[in-house]
PDB file of N, CA and C in Angstrom:
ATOM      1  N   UNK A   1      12.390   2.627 -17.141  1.00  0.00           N
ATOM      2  CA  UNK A   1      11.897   1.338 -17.602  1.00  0.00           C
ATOM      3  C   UNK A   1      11.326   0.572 -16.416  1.00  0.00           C
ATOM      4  N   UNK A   2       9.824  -0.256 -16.567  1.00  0.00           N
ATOM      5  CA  UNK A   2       9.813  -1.088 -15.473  1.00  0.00           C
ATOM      6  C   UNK A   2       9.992  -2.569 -15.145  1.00  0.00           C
ATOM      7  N   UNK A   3      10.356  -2.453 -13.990  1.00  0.00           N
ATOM      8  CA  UNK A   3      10.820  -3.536 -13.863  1.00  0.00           C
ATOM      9  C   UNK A   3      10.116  -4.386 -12.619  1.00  0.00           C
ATOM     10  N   UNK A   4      10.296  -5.380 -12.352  1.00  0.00           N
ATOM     11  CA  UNK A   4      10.047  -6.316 -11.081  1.00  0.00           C
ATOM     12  C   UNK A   4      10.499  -7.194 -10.712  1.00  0.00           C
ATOM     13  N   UNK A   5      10.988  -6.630  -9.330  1.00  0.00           N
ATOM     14  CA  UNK A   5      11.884  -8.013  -8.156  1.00  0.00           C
ATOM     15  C   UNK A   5      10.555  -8.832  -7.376  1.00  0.00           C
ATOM     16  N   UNK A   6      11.534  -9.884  -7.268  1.00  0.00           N
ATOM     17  CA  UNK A   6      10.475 -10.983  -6.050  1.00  0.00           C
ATOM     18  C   UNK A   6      12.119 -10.976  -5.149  1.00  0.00           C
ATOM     19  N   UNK A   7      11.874 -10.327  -4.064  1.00  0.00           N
ATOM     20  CA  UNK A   7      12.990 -10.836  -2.825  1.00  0.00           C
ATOM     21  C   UNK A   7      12.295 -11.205  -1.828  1.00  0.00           C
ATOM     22  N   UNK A   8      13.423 -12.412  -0.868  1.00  0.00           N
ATOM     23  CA  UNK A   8      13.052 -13.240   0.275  1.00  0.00           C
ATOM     24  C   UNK A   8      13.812 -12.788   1.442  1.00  0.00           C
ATOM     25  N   UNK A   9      13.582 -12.625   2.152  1.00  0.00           N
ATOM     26  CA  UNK A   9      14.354 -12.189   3.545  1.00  0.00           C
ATOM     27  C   UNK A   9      13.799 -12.878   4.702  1.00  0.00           C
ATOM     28  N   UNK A  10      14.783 -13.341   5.312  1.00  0.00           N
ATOM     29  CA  UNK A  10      14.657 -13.907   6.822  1.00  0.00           C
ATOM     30  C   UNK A  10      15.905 -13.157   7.771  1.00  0.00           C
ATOM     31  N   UNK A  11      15.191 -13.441   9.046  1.00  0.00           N
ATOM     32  CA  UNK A  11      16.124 -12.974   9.939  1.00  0.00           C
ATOM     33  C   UNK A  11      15.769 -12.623  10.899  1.00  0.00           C
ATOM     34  N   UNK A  12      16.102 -12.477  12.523  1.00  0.00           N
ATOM     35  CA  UNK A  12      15.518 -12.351  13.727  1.00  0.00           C
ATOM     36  C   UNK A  12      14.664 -11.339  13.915  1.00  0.00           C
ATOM     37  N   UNK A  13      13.509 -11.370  14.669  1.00  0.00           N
ATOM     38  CA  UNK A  13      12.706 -10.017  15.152  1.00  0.00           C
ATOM     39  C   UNK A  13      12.548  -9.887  13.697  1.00  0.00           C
ATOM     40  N   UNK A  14      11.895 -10.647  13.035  1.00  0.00           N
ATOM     41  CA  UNK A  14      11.186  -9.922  11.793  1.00  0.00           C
ATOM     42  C   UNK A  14       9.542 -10.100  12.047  1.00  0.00           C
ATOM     43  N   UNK A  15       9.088  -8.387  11.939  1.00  0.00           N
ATOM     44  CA  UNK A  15       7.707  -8.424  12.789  1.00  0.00           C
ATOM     45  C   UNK A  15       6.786  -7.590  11.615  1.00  0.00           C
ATOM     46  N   UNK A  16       5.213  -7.672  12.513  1.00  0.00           N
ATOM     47  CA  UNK A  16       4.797  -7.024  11.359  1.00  0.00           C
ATOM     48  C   UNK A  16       5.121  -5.356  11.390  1.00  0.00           C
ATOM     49  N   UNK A  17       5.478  -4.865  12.512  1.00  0.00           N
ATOM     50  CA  UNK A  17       6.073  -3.322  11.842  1.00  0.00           C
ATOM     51  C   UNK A  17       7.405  -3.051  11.342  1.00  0.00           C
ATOM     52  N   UNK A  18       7.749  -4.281  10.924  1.00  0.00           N
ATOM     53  CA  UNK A  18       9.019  -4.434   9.711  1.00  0.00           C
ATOM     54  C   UNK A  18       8.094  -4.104   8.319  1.00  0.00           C
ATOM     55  N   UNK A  19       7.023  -4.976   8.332  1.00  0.00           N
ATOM     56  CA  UNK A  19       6.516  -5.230   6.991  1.00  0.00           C
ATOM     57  C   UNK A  19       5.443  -3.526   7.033  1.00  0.00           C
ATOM     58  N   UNK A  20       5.112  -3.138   7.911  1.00  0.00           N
ATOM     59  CA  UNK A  20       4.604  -1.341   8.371  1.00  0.00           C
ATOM     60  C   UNK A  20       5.746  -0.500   7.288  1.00  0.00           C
ATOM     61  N   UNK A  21       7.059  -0.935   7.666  1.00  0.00           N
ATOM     62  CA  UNK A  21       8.075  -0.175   7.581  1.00  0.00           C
ATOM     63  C   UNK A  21       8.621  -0.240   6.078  1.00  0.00           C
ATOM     64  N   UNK A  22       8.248  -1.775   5.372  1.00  0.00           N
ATOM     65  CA  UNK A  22       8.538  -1.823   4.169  1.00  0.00           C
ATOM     66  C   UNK A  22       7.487  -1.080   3.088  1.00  0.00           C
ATOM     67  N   UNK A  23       6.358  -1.057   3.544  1.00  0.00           N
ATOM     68  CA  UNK A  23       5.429  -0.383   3.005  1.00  0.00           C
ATOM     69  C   UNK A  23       5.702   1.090   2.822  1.00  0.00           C
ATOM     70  N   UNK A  24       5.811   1.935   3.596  1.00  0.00           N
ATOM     71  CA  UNK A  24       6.269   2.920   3.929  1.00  0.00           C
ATOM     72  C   UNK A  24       7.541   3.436   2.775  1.00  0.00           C
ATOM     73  N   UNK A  25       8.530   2.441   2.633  1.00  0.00           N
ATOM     74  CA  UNK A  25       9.176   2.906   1.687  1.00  0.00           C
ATOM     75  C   UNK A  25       9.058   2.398   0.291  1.00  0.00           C
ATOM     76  N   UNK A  26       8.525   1.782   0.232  1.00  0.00           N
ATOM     77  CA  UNK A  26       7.749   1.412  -1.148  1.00  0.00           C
ATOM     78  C   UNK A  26       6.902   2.798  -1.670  1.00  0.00           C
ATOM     79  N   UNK A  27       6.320   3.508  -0.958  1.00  0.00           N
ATOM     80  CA  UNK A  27       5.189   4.394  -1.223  1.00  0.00           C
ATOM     81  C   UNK A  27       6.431   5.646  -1.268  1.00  0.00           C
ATOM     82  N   UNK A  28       7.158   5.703  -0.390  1.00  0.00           N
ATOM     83  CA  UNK A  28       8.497   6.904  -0.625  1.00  0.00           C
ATOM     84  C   UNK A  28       9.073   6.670  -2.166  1.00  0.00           C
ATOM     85  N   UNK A  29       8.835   5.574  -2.385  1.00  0.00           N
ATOM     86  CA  UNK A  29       9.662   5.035  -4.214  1.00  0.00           C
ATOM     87  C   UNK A  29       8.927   4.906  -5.092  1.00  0.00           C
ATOM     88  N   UNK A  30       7.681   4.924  -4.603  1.00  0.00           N
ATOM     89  CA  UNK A  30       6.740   5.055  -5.879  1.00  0.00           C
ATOM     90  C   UNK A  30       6.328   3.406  -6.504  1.00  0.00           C
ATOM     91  N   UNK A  31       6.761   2.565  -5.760  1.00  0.00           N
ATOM     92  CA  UNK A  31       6.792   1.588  -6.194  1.00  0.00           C
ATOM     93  C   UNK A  31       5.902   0.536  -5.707  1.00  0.00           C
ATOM     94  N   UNK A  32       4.990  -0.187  -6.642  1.00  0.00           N
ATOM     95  CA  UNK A  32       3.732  -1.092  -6.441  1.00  0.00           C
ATOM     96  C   UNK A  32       3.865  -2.183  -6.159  1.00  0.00           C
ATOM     97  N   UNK A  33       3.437  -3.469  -5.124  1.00  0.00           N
ATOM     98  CA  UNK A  33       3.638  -4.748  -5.049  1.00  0.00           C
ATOM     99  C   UNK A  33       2.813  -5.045  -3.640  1.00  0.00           C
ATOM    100  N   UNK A  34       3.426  -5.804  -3.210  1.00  0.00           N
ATOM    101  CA  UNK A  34       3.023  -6.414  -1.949  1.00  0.00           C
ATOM    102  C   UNK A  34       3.719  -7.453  -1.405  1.00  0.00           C
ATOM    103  N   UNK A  35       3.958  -7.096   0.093  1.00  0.00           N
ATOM    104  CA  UNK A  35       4.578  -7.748   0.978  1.00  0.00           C
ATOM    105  C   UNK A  35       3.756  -8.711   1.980  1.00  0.00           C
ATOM    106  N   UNK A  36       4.336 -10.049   2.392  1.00  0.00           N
ATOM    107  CA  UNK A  36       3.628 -10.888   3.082  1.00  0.00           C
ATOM    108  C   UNK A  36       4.815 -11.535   3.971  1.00  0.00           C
ATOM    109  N   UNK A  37       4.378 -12.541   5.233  1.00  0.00           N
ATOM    110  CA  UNK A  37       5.178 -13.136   5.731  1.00  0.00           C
ATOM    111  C   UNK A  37       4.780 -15.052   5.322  1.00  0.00           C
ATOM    112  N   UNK A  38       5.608 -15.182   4.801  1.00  0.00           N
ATOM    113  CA  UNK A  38       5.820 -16.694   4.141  1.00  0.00           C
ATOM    114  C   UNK A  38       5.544 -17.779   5.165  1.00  0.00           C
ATOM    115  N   UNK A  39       5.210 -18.943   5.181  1.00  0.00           N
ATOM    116  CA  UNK A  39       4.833 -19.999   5.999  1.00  0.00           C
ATOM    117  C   UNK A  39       5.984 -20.383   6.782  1.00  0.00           C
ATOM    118  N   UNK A  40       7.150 -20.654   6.179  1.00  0.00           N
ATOM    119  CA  UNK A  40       8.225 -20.609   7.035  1.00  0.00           C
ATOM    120  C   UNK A  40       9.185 -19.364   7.926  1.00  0.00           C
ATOM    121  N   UNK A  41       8.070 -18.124   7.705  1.00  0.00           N
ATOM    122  CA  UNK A  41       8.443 -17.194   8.692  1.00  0.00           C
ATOM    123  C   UNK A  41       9.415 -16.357   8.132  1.00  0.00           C
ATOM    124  N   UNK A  42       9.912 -16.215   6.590  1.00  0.00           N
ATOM    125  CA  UNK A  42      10.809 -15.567   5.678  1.00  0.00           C
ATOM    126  C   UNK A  42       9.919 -14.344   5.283  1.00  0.00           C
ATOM    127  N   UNK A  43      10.265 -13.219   5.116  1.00  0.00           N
ATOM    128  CA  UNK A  43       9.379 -11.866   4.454  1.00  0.00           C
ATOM    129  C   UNK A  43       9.259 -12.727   2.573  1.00  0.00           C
ATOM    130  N   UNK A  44       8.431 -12.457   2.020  1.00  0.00           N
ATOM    131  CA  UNK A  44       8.644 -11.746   0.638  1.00  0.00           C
ATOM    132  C   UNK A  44       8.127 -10.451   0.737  1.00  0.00           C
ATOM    133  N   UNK A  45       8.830 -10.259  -0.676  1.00  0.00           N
ATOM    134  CA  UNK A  45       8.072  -9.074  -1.561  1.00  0.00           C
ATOM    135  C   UNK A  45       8.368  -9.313  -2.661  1.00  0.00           C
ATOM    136  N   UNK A  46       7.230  -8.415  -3.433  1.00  0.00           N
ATOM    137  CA  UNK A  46       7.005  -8.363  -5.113  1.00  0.00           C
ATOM    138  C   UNK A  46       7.259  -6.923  -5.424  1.00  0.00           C
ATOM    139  N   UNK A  47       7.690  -6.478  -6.170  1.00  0.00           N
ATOM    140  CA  UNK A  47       7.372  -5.047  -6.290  1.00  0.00           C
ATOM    141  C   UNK A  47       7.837  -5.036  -7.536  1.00  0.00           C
ATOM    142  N   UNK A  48       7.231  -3.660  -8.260  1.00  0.00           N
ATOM    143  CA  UNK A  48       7.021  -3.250  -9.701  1.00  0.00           C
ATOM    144  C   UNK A  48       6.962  -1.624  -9.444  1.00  0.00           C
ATOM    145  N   UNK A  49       7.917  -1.312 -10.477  1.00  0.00           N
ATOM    146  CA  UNK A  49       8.132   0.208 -10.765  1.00  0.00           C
ATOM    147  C   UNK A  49       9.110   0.055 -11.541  1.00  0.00           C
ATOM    148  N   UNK A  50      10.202   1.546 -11.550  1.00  0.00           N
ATOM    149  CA  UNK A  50      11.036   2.446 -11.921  1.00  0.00           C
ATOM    150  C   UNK A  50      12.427   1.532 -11.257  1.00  0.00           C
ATOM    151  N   UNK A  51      12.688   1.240 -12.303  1.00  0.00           N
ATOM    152  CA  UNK A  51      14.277   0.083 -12.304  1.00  0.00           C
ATOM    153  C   UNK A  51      15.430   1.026 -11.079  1.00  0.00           C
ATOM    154  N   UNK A  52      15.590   2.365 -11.312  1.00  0.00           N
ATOM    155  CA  UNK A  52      16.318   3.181 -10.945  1.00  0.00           C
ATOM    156  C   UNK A  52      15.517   2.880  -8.985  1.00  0.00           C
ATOM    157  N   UNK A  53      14.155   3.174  -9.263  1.00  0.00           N
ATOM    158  CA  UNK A  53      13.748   3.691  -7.345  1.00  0.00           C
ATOM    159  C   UNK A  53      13.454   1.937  -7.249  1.00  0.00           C
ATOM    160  N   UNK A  54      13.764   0.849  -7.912  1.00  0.00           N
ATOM    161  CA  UNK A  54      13.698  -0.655  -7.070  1.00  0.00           C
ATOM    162  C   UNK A  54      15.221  -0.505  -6.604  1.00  0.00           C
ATOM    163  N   UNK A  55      15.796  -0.392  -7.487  1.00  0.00           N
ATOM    164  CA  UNK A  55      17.722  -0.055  -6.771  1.00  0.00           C
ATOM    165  C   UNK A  55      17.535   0.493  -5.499  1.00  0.00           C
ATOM    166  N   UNK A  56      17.370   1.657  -5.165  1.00  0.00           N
ATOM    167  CA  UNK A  56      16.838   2.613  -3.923  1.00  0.00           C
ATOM    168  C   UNK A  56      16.273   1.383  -3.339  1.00  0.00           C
ATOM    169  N   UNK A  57      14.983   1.514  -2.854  1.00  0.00           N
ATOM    170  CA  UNK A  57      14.248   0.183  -2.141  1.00  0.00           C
ATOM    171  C   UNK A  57      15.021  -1.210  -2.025  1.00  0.00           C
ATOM    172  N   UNK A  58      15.718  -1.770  -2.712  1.00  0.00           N
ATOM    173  CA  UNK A  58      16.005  -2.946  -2.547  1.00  0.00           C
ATOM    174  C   UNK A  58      17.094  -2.772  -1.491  1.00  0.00           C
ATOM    175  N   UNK A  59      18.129  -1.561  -1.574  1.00  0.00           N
ATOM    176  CA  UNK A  59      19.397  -0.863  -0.995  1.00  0.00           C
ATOM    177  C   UNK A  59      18.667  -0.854   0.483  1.00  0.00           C
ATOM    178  N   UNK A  60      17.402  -0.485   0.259  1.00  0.00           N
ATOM    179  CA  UNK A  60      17.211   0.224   1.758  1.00  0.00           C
ATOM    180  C   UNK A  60      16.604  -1.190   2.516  1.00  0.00           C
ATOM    181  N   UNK A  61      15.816  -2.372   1.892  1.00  0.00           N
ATOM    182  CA  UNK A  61      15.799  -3.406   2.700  1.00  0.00           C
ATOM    183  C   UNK A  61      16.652  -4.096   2.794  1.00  0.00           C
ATOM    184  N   UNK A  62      18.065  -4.278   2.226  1.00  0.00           N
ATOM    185  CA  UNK A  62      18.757  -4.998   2.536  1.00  0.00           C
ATOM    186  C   UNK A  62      19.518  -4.640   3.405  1.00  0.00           C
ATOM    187  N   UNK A  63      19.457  -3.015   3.693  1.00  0.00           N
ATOM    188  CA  UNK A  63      20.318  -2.366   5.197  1.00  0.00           C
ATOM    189  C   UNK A  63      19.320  -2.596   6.189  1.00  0.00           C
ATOM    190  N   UNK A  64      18.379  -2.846   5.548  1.00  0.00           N
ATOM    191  CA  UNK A  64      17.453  -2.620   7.190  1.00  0.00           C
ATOM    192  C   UNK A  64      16.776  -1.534   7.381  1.00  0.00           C
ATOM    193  N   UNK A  65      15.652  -1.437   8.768  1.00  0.00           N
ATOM    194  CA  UNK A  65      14.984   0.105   8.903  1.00  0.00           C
ATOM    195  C   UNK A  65      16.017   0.798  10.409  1.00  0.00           C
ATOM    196  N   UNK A  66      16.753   0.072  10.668  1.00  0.00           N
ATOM    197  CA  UNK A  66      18.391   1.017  11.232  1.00  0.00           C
ATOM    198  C   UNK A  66      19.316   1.684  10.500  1.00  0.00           C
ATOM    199  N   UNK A  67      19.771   2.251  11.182  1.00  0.00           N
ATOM    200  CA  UNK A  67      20.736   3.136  10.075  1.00  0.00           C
ATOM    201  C   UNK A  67      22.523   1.823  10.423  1.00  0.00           C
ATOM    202  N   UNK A  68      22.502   1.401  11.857  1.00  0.00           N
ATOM    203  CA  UNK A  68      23.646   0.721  11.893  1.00  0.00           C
ATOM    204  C   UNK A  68      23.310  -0.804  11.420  1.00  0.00           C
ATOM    205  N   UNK A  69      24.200  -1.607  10.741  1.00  0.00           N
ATOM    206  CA  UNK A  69      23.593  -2.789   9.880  1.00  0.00           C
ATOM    207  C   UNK A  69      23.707  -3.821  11.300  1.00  0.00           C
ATOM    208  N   UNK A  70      24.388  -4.020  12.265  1.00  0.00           N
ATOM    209  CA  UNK A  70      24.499  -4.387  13.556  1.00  0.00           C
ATOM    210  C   UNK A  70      23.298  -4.731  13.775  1.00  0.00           C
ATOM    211  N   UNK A  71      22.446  -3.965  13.804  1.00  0.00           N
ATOM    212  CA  UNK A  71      21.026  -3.779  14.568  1.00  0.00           C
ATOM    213  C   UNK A  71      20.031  -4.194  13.622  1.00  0.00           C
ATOM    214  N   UNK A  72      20.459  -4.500  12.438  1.00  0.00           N
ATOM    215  CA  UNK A  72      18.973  -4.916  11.176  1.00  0.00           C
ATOM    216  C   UNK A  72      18.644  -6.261  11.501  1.00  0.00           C
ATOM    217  N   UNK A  73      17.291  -6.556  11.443  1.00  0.00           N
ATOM    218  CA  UNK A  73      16.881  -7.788  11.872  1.00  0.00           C
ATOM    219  C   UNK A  73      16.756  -8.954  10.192  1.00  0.00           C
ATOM    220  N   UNK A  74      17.340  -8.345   9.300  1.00  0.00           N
ATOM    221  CA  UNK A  74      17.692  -9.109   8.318  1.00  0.00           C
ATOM    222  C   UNK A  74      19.061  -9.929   8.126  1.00  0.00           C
ATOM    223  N   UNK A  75      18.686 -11.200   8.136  1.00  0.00           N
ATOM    224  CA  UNK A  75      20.107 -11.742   7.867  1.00  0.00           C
ATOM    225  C   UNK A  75      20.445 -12.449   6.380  1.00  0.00           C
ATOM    226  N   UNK A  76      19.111 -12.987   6.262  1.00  0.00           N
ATOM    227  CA  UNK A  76      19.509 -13.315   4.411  1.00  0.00           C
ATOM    228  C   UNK A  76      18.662 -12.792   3.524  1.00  0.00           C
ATOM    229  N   UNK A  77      19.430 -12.501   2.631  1.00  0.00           N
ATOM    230  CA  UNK A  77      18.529 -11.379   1.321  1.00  0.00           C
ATOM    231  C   UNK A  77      18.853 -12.411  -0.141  1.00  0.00           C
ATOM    232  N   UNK A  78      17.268 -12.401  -0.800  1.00  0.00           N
ATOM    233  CA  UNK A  78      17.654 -12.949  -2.436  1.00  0.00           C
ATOM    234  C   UNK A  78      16.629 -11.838  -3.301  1.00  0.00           C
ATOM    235  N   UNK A  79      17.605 -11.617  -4.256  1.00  0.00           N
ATOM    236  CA  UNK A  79      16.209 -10.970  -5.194  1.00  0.00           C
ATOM    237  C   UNK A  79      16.606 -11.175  -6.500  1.00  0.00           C
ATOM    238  N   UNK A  80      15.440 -11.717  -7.201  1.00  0.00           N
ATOM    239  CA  UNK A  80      15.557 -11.950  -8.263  1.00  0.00           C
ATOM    240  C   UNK A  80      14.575 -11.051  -9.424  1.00  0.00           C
ATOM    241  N   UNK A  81      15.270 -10.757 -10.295  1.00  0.00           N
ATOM    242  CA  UNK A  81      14.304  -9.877 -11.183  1.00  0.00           C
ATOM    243  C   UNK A  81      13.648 -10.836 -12.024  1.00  0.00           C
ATOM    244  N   UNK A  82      12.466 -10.169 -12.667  1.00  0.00           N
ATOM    245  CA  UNK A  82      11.788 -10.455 -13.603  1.00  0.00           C
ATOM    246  C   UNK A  82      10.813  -9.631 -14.011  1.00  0.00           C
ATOM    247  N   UNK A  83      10.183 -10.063 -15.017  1.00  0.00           N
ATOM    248  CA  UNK A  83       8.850  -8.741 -15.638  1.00  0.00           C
ATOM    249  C   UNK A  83       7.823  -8.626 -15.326  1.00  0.00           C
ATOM    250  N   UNK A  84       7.669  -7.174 -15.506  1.00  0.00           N
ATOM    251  CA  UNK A  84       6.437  -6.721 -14.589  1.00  0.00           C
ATOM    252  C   UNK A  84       5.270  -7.395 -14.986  1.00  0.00           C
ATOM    253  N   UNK A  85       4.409  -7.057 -14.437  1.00  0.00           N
ATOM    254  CA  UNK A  85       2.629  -8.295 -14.861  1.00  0.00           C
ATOM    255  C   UNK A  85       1.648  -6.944 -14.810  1.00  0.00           C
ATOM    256  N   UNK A  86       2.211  -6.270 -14.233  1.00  0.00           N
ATOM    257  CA  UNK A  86       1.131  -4.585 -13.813  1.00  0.00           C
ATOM    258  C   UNK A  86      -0.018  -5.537 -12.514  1.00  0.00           C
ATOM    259  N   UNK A  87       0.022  -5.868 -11.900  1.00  0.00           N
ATOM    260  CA  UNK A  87      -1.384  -6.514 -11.257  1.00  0.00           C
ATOM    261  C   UNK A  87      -1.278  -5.866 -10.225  1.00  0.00           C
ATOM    262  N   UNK A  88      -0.561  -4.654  -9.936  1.00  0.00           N
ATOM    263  CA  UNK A  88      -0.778  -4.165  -8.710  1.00  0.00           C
ATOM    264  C   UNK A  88      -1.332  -2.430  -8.664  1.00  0.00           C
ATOM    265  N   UNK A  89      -2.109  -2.186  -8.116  1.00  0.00           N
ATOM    266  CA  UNK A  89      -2.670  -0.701  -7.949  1.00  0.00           C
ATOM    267  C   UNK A  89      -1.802   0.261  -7.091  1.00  0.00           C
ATOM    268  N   UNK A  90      -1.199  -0.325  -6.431  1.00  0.00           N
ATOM    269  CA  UNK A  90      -0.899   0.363  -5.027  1.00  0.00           C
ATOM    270  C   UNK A  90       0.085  -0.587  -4.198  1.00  0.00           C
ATOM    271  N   UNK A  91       1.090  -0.666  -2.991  1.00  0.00           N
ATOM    272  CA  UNK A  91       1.786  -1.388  -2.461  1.00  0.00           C
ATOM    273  C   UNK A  91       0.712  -1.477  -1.010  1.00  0.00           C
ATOM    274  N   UNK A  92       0.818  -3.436  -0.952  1.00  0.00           N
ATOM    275  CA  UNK A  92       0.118  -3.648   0.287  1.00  0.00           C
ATOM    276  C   UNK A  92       0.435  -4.221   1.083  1.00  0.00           C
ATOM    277  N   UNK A  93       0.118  -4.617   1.900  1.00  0.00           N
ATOM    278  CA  UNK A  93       0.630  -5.892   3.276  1.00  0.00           C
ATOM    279  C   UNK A  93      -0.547  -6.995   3.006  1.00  0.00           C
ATOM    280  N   UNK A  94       0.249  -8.132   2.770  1.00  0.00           N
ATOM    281  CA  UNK A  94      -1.360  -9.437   2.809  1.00  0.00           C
ATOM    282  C   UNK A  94      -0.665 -10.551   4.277  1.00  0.00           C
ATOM    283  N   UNK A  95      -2.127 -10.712   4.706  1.00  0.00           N
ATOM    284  CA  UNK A  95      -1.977 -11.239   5.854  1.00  0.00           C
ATOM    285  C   UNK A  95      -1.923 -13.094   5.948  1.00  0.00           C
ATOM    286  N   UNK A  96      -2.412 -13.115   4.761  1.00  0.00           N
ATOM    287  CA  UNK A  96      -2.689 -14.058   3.803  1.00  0.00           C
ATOM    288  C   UNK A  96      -1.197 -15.419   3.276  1.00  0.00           C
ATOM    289  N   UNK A  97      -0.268 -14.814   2.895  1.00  0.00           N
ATOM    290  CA  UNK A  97       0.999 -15.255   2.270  1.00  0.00           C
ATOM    291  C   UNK A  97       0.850 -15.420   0.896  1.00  0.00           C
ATOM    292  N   UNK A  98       1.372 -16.782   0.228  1.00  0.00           N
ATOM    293  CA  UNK A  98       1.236 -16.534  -0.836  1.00  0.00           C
ATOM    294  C   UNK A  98      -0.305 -17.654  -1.520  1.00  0.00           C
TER     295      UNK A  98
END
């Protein structure tokens, strides 16, 4: 079934090959949206897919792109679901915000 999160993340050393790195596993999950860095310097993302591989993805940004959670440059995570819109082709990086 599909579904779609909007999550916010802040937290130190959040750079753009964080947002390299979120992309990256978005495309490992199959899963469509786009990531930006917010005016007050917080990540979002949108993403739309497979309810089961947003579980996966959401798991893996909220650990971080470390394997020890010590070292993740995330310190606060929100995600909220809601329904998909389909408006996305592909997962991107906008340089833009929202």
């Amino acid at each position: 079934m599909q579904k779609c999160i909007e999550s916010v993340m802040s937290g130190k050393n959040l750079s753009y090959d964080y947002l390299l790195w979120i992309n990256r596993q978005a495309i490992r999950f199959g899963i469509k949206g786009i990531t930006f860095f917010k005016n007050d310097g917080s990540l979002k993302v949108v993403a739309e897919g497979e309810e089961r591989n947003l579980l996966f993805f959401m798991k893996k940004l909220r650990r971080g792109r470390f394997l020890l959670p010590l070292f993740s440059p995330v310190e606060n995570f929100s995600i909220n679901w809601c329904e998909p819109k389909h408006d996305f082709e592909d997962f991107s990086i906008s340089e833009t915000g929202e």
